[in-house]
Every structure is written in C-alpha cells, then in structure tokens.
C-alpha atoms as a PDB file:
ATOM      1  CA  UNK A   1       0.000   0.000   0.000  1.00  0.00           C
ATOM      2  CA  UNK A   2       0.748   3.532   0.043  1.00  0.00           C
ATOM      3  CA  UNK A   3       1.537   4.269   3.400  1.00  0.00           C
ATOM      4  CA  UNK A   4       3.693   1.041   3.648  1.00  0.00           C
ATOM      5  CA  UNK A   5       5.668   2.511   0.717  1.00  0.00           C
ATOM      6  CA  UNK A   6       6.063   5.716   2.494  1.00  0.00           C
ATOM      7  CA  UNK A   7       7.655   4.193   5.254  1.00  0.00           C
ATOM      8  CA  UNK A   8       9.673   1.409   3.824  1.00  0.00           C
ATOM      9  CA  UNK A   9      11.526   3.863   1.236  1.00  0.00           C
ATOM     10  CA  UNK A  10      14.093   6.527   2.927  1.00  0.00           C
ATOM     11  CA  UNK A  11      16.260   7.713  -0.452  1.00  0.00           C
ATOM     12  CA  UNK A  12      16.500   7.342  -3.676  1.00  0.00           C
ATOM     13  CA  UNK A  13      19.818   7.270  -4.727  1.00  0.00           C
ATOM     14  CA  UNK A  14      21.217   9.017  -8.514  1.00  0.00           C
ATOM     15  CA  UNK A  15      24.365   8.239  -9.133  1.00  0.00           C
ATOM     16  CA  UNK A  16      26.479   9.858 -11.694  1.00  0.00           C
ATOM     17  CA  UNK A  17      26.148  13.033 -11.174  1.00  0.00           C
ATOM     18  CA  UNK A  18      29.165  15.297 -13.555  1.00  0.00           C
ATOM     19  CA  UNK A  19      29.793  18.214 -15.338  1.00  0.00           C
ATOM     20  CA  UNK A  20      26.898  17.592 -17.762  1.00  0.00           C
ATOM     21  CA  UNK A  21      24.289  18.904 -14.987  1.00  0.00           C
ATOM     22  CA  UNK A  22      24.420  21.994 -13.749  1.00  0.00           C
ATOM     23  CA  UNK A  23      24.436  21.461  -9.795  1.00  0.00           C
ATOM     24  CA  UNK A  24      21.059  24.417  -9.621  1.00  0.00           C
ATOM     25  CA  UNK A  25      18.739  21.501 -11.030  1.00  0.00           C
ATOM     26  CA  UNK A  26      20.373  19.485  -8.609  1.00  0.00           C
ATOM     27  CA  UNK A  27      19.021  21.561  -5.693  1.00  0.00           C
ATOM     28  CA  UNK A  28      15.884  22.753  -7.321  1.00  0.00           C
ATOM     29  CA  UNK A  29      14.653  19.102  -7.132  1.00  0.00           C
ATOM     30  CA  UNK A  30      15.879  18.069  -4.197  1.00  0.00           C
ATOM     31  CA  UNK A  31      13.798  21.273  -2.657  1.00  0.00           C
ATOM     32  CA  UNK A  32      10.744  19.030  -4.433  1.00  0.00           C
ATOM     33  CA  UNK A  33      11.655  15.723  -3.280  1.00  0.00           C
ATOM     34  CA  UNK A  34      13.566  15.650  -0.341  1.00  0.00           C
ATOM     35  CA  UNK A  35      14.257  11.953   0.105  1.00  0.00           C
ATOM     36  CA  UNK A  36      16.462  12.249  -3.562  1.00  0.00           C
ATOM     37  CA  UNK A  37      20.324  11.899  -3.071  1.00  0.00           C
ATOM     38  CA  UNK A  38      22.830  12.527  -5.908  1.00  0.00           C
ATOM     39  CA  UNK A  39      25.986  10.401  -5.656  1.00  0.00           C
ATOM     40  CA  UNK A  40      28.926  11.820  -6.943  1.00  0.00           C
ATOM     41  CA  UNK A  41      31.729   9.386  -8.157  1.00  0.00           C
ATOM     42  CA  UNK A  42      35.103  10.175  -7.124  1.00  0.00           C
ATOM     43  CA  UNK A  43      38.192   8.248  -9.322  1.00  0.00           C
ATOM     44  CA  UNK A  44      40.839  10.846  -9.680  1.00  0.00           C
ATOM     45  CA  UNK A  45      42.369   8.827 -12.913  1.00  0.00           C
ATOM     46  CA  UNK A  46      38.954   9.648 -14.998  1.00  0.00           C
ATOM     47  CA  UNK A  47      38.562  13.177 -13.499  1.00  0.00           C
ATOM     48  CA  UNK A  48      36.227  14.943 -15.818  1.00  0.00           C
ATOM     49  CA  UNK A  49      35.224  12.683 -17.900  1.00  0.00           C
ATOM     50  CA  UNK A  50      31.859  11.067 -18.389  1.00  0.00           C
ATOM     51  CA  UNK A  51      30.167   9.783 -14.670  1.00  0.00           C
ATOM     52  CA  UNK A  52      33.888  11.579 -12.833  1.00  0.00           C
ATOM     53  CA  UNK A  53      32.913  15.423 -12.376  1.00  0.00           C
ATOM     54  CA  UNK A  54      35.935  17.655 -12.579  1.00  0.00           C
ATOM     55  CA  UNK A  55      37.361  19.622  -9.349  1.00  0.00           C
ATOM     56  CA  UNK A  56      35.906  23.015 -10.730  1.00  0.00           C
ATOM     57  CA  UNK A  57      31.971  21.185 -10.746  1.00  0.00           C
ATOM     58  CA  UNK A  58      32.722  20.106  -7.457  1.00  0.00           C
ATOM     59  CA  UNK A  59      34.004  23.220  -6.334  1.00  0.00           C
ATOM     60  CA  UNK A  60      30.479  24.661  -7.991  1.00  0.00           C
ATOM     61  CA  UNK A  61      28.433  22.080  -6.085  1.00  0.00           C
ATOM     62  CA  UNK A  62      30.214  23.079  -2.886  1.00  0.00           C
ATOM     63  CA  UNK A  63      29.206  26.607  -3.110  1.00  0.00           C
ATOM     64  CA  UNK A  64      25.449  25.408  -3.924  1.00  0.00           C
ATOM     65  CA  UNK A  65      25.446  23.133  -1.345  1.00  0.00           C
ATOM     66  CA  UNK A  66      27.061  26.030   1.443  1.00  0.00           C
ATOM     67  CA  UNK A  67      24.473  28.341   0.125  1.00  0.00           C
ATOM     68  CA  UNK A  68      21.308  25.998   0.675  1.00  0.00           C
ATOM     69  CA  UNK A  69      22.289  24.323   3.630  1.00  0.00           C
ATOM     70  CA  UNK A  70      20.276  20.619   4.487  1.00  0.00           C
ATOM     71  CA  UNK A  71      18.750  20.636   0.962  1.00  0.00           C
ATOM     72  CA  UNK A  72      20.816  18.493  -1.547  1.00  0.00           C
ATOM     73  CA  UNK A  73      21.587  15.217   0.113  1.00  0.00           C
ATOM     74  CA  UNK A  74      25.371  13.606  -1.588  1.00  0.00           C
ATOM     75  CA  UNK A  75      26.831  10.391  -1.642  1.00  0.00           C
ATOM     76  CA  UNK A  76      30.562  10.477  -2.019  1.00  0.00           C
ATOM     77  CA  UNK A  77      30.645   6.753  -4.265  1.00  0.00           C
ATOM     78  CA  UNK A  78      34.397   6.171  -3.739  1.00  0.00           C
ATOM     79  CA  UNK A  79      36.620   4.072  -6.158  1.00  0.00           C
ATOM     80  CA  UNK A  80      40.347   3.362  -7.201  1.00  0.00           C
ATOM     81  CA  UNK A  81      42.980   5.477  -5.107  1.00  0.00           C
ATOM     82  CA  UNK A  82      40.042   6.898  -2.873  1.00  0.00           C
ATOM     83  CA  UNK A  83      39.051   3.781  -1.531  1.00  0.00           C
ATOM     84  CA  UNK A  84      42.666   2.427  -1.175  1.00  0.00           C
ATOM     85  CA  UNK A  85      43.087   5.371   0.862  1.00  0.00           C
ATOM     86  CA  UNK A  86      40.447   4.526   3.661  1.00  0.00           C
ATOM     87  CA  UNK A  87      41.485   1.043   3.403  1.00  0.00           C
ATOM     88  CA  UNK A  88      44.883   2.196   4.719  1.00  0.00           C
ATOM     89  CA  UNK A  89      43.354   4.066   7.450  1.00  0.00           C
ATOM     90  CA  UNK A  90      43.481   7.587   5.183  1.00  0.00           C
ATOM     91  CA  UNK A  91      40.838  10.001   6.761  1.00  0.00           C
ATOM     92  CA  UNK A  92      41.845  13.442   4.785  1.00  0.00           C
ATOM     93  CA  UNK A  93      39.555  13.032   1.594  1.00  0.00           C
ATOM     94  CA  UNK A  94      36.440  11.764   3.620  1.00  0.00           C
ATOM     95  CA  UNK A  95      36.650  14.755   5.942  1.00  0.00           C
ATOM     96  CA  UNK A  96      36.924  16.918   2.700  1.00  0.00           C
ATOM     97  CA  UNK A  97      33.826  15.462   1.243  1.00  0.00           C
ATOM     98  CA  UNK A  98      32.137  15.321   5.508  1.00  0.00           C
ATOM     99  CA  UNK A  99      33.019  19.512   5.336  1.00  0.00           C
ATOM    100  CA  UNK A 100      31.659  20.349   2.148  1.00  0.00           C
ATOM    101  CA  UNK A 101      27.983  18.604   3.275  1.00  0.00           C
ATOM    102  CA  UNK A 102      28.259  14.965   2.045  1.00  0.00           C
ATOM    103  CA  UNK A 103      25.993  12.848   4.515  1.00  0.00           C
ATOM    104  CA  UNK A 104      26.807   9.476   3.024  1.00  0.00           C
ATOM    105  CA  UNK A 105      29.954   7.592   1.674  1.00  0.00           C
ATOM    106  CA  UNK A 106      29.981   4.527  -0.465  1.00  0.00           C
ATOM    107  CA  UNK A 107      33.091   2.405  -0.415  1.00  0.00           C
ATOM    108  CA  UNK A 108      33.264   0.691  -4.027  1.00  0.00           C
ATOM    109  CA  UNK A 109      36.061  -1.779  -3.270  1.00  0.00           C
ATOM    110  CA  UNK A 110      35.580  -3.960  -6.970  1.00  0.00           C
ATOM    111  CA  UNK A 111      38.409  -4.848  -9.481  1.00  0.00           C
ATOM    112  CA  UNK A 112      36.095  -2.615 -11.863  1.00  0.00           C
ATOM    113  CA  UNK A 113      36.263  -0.062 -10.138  1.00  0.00           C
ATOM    114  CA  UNK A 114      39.862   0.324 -10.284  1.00  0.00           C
ATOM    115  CA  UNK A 115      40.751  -0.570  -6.712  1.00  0.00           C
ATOM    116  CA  UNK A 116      43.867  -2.157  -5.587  1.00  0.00           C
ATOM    117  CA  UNK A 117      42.284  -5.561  -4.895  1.00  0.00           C
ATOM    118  CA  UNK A 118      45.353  -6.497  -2.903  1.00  0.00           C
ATOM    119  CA  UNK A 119      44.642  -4.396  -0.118  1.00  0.00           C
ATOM    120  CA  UNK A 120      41.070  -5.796   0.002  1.00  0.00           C
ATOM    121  CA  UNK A 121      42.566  -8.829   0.764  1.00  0.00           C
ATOM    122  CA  UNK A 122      44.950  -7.621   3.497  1.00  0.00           C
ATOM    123  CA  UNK A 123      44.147  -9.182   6.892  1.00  0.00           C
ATOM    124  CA  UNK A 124      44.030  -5.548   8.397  1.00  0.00           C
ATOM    125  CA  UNK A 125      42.211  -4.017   5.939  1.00  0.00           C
ATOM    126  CA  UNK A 126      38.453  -4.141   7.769  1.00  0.00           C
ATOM    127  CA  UNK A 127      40.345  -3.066  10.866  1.00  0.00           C
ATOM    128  CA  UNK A 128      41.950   0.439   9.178  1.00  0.00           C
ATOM    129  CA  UNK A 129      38.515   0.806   7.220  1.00  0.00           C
ATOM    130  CA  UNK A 130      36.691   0.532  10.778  1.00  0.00           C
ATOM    131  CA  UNK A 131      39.435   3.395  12.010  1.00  0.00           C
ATOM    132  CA  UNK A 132      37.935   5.848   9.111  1.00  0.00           C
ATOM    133  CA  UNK A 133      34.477   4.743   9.712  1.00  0.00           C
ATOM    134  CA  UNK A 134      34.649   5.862  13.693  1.00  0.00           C
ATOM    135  CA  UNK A 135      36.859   8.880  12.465  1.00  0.00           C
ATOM    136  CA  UNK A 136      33.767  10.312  11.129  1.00  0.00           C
ATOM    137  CA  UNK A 137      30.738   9.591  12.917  1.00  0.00           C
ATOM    138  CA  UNK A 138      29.198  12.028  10.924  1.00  0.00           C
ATOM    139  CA  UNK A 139      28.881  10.397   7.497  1.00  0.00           C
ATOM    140  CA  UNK A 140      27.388   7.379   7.094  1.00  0.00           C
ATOM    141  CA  UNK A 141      29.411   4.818   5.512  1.00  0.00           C
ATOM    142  CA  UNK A 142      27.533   2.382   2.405  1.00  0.00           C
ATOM    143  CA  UNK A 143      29.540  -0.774   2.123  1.00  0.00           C
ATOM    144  CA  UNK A 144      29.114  -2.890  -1.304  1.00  0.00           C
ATOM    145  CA  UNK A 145      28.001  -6.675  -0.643  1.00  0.00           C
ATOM    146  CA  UNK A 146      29.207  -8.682  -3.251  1.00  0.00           C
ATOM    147  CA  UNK A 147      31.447 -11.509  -3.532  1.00  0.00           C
ATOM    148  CA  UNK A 148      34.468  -9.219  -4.437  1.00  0.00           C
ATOM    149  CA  UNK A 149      33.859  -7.154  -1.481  1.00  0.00           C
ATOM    150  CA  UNK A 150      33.353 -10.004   1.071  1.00  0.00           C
ATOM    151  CA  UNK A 151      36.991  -9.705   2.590  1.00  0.00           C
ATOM    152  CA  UNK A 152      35.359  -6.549   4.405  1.00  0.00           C
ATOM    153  CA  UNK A 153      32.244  -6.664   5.042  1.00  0.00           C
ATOM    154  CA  UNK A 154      31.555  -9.910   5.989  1.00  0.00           C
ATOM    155  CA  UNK A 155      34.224  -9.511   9.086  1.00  0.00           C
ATOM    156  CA  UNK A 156      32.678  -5.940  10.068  1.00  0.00           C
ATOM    157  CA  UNK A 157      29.110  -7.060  10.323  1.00  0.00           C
ATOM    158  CA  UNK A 158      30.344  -9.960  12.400  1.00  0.00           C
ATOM    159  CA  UNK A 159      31.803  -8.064  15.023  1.00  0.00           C
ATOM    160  CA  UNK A 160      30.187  -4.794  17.032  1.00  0.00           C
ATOM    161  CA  UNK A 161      30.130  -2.591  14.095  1.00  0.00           C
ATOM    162  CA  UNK A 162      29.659   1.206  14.138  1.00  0.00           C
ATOM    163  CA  UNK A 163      26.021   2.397  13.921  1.00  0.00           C
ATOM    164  CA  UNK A 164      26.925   4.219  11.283  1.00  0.00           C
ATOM    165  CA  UNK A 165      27.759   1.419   8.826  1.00  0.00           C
ATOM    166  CA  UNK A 166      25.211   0.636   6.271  1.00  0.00           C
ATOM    167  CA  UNK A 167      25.053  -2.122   3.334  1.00  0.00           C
ATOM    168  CA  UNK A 168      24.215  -1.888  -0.246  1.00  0.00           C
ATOM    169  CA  UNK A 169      23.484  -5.217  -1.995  1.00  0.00           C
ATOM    170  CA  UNK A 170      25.182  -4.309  -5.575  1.00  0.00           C
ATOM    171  CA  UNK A 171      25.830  -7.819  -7.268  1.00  0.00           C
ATOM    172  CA  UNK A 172      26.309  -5.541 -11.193  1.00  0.00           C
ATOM    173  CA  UNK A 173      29.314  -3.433  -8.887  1.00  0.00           C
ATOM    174  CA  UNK A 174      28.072  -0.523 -10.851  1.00  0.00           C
ATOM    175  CA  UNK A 175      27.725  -1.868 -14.386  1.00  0.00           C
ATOM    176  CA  UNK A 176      23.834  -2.023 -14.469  1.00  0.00           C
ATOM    177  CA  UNK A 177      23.442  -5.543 -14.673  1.00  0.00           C
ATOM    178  CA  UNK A 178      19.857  -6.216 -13.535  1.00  0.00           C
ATOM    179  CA  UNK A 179      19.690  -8.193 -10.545  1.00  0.00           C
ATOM    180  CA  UNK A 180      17.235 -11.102 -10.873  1.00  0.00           C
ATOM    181  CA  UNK A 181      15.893 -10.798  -7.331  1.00  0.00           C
ATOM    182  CA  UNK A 182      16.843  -9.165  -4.547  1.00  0.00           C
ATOM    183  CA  UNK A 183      17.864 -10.349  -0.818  1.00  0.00           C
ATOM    184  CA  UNK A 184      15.802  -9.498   1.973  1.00  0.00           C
ATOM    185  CA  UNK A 185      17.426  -6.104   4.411  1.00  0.00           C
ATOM    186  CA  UNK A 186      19.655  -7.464   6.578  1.00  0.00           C
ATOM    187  CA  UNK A 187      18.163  -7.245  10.446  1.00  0.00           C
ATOM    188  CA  UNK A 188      19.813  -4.084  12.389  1.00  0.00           C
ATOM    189  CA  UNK A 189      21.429  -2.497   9.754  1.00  0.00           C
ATOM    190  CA  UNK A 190      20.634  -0.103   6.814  1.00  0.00           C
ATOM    191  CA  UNK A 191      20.375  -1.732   3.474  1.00  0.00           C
ATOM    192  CA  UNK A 192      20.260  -0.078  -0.135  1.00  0.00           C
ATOM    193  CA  UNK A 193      19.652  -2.015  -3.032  1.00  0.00           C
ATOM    194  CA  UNK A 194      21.028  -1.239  -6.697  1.00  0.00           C
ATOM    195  CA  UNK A 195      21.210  -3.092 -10.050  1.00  0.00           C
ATOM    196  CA  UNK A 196      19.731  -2.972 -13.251  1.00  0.00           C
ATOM    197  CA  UNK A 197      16.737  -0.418 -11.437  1.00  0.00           C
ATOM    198  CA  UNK A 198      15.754   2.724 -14.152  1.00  0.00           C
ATOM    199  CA  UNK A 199      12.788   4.178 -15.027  1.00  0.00           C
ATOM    200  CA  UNK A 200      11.187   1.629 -17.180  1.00  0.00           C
ATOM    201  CA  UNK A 201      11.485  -0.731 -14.110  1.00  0.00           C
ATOM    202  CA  UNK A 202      11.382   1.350 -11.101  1.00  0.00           C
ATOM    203  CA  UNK A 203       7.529   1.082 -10.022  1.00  0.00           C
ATOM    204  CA  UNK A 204       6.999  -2.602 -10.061  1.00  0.00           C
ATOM    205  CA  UNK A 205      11.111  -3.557  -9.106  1.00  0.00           C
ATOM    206  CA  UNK A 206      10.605  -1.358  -6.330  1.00  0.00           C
ATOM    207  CA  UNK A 207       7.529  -2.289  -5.194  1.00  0.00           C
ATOM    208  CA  UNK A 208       8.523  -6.115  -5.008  1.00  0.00           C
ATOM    209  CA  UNK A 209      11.507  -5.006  -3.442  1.00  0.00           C
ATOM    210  CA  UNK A 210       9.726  -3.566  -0.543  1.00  0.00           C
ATOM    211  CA  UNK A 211       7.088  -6.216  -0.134  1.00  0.00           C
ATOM    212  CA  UNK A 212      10.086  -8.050   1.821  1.00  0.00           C
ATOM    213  CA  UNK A 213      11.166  -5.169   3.816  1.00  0.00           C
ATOM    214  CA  UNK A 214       8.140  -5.620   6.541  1.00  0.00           C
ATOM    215  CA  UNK A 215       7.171  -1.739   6.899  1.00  0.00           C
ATOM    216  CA  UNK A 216      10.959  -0.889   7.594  1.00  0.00           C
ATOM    217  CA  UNK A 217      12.037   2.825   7.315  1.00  0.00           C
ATOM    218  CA  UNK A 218      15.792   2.493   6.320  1.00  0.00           C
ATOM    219  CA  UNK A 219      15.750   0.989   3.047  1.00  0.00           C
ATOM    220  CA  UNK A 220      16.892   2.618  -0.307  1.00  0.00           C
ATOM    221  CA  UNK A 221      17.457   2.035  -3.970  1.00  0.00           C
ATOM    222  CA  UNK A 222      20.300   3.182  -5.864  1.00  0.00           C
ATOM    223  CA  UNK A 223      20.641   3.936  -9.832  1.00  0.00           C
ATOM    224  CA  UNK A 224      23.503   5.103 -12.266  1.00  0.00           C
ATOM    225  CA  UNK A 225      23.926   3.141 -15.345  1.00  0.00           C
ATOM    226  CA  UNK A 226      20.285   4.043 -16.668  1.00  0.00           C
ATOM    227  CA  UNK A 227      20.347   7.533 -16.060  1.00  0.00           C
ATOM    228  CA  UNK A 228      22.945   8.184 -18.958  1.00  0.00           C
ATOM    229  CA  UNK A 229      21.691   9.070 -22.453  1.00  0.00           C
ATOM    230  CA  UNK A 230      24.062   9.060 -25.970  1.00  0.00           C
ATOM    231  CA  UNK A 231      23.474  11.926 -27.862  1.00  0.00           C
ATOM    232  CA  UNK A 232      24.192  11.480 -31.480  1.00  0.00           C
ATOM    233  CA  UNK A 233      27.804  13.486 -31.019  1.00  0.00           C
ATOM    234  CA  UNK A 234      28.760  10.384 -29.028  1.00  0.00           C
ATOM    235  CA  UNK A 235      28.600  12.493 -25.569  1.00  0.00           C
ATOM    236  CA  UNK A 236      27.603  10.433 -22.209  1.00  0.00           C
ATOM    237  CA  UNK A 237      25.364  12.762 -19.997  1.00  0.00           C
ATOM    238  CA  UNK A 238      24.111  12.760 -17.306  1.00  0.00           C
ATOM    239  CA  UNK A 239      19.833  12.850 -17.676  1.00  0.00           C
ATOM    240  CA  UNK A 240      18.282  14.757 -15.222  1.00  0.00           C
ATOM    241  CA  UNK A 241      14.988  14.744 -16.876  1.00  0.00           C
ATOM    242  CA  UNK A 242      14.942  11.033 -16.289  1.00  0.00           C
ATOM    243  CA  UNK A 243      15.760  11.752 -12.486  1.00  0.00           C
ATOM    244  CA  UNK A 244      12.645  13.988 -12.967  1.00  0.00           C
ATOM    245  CA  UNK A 245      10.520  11.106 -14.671  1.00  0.00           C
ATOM    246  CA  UNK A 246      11.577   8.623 -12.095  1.00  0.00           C
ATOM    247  CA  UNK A 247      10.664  11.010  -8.789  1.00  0.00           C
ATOM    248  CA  UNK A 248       7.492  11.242 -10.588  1.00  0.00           C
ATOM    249  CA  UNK A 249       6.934   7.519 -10.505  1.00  0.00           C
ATOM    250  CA  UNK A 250       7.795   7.247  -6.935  1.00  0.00           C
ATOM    251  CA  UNK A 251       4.850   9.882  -5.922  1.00  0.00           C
ATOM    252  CA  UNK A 252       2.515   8.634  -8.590  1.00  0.00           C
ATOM    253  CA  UNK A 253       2.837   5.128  -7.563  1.00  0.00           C
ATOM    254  CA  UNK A 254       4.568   4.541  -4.381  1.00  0.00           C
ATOM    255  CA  UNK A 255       3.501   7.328  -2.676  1.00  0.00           C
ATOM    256  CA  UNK A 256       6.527   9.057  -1.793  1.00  0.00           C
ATOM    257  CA  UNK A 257       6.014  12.516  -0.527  1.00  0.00           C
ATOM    258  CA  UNK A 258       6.244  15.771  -2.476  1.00  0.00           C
ATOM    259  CA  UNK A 259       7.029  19.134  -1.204  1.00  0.00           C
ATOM    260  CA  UNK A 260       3.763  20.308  -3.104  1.00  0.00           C
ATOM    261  CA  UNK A 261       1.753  17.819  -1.668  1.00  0.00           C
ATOM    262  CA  UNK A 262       2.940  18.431   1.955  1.00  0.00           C
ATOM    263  CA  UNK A 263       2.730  22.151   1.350  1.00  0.00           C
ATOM    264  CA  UNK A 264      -1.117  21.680   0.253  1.00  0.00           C
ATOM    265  CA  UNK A 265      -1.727  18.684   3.346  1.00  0.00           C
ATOM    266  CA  UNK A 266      -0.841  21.409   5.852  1.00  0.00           C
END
C-alpha cells in the first residue's frame, strides 16, 4: 500500500552526477523531493570525464550546497585510489567530502572499479577501514556486498560494528546488470539495493523489493547506469529529466512525498 511505501523507502539514490548537470537543477529538485540523493563518483584517474565530475563542478556544487544548507543530500561513491586510501586508514579526503555537506559515503572496493584488490585482501584491511568509519561519525558509511567485497564486510558485520555502517546489496558493482531478485534487508542495519533499477522498471522492481522489507524505514534504492543518455555526437550525460521522470513515478505510484503535496496537506 501507500503508506507502507512511504515508510519502507528513505532515499533514492542518482548516481552519476558530472559536469553535464548543472548542480542548480540538482538543488531545485531536491527542494521538491527531499528523500532524492545525488551520488557523486570520485576516481581521480577519470577526473572529468563522463560519470567523474571535474574539481571546478565540485568546487560549484560546494558553493550550492554552502548556500542551501540541508537541501541536496550527496553520496561520495568512492573508487580506485580513494578507496585504497580509507582502506589504509586515510581520513583526509572523507573529511573533505564530511566539510563540504556529504551525509553518506559509499566504499566501491571492486576490481572494476579500479581498486587495488590487494589491499582488500589484506588481513588488516576491515580493521583500518573501521578506524575511518569511527573517524567520522558524521557520514554514514555504504559498504558494497558482493562476492568481491566479502573480505570486508563480511568480518565488520560480524563483530560490534559502528552504527553508522550501512550495506548496499550491488551484485552488477556498478555496471547495471539487472539483478534477478533481490535479498531481503539485513536485520539491524541499513540496506540499499542497486542493479539494473531505471525508469522503465522502477515502479513494479521497487515495489517487489519492498514487499520483503516488513514496513521498515531504512531501506533505499540506488541507480547510475540508466540515467545516462548518448546523444548522437557520441557524448555520455548525465539525464536529469529522467531523475525527474523517475521522482514522478515514486509519488505517482509509491507514494513518496512531495514538497507540493505536503505544502497543500498542511
């Protein structure tokens, strides 16, 4: 139902975000739909390029984001040197993203993501992650289940793990692969779910997806790969207007609030 929606549903994550978006549209629907967050990928060897914004869009986005404060929720979605830098205990770029207004960071430890694999594998590795994680109480911290990524979370959720340590169950790492069906949340801990979800999909993948959550509030759904569009110059870009189309579908048919709608309810 409706209300079940509501509740079950906390963000939905865009990924992608770059210098084909200007970050004003950004915060102009985020000021509509509050439960949107727009993930910025950070791999400093495909800065500026299609997916990667450049320093001087981030630097744009950081003056948006200081002049509306609490509006635009980010997602720092670390790969390659970035995350072998927390999995050596590095705390300096986090903090940078923590102090510009980035709520949530996303750990992308996968070969395909251009991360030195062999320090996943490092016995320590969980243990120097964990040091960044209660570093920064202030961010929450999304780590990717998959096989590739097992070597760390499977030995942080064992032990007495940091409340704020969440899970997103990503078997397509990124690449967009649909996921054929997706795991129930995992008891006591926040759980995002990504894979193959766009806006052709979104309504009924989303609404099966939550018919296993049992009314919980901390569950979200994550999308990148289907939010690109080729235009006929060969450019990638990022497609707000399908961001647009797939808020729409989360009101229309899930229920999720709207600023409008709230403003009108009151």
């Amino acid at each position: 139902s409706v209300v079940v929606c509501r509740m079950a549903l906390s963000v939905v994550g865009f990924c992608g975000a770059d210098d084909s978006v200007d970050p004003r549209l950004l915060l102009t629907l985020s000021r509509q739909y509050r439960w949107l967050e727009w993930g910025v990928l950070f791999r400093p060897d495909l800065e500026g390029q299609a997916r990667y914004a450049s320093q001087a869009w981030l630097d744009h986005l950081a003056a948006v984001c200081a002049a509306s404060p609490g509006v635009l929720r980010l997602a720092g979605h670390l790969c390659s040197t970035r995350v072998d830098e927390v999995l050596r205990g590095e705390t300096a770029f986090v903090h940078k993203l923590r102090d510009i207004g980035f709520r949530r960071v996303q750990v992308n430890a996968t070969a395909v993501n251009g991360v030195d694999m062999g320090l996943v594998h490092k016995p320590d590795a969980p243990h120097k992650l964990l040091s960044v994680i209660t570093a920064t109480p202030e961010v929450e911290f999304i780590l990717q289940r998959n096989e590739q990524t097992r070597p760390l979370w499977e030995p942080i959720l064992a032990g007495s793990f940091p409340s704020n340590v969440s899970i997103l169950f990503d078997e397509s790492m990124g690449t967009g692969k649909a996921t054929a069906q997706f795991p129930s949340p995992i008891r006591g801990v926040r759980t995002g779910f990504a894979g193959g979800i766009g806006l052709e999909n979104f309504g009924s993948t989303v609404s099966s997806l939550l018919a296993n959550c049992q009314g919980r509030n901390d569950v979200w759904v994550d999308m990148e790969s289907s939010l690109r569009i080729q235009t006929v110059d060969g450019r990638d870009l990022f497609d707000i207007s399908k961001c647009f189309s797939v808020a729409m579908v989360a009101v229309d048919t899930l229920g999720m609030p709207s600023d409008a709608s709230q403003r009108a309810s009151s």
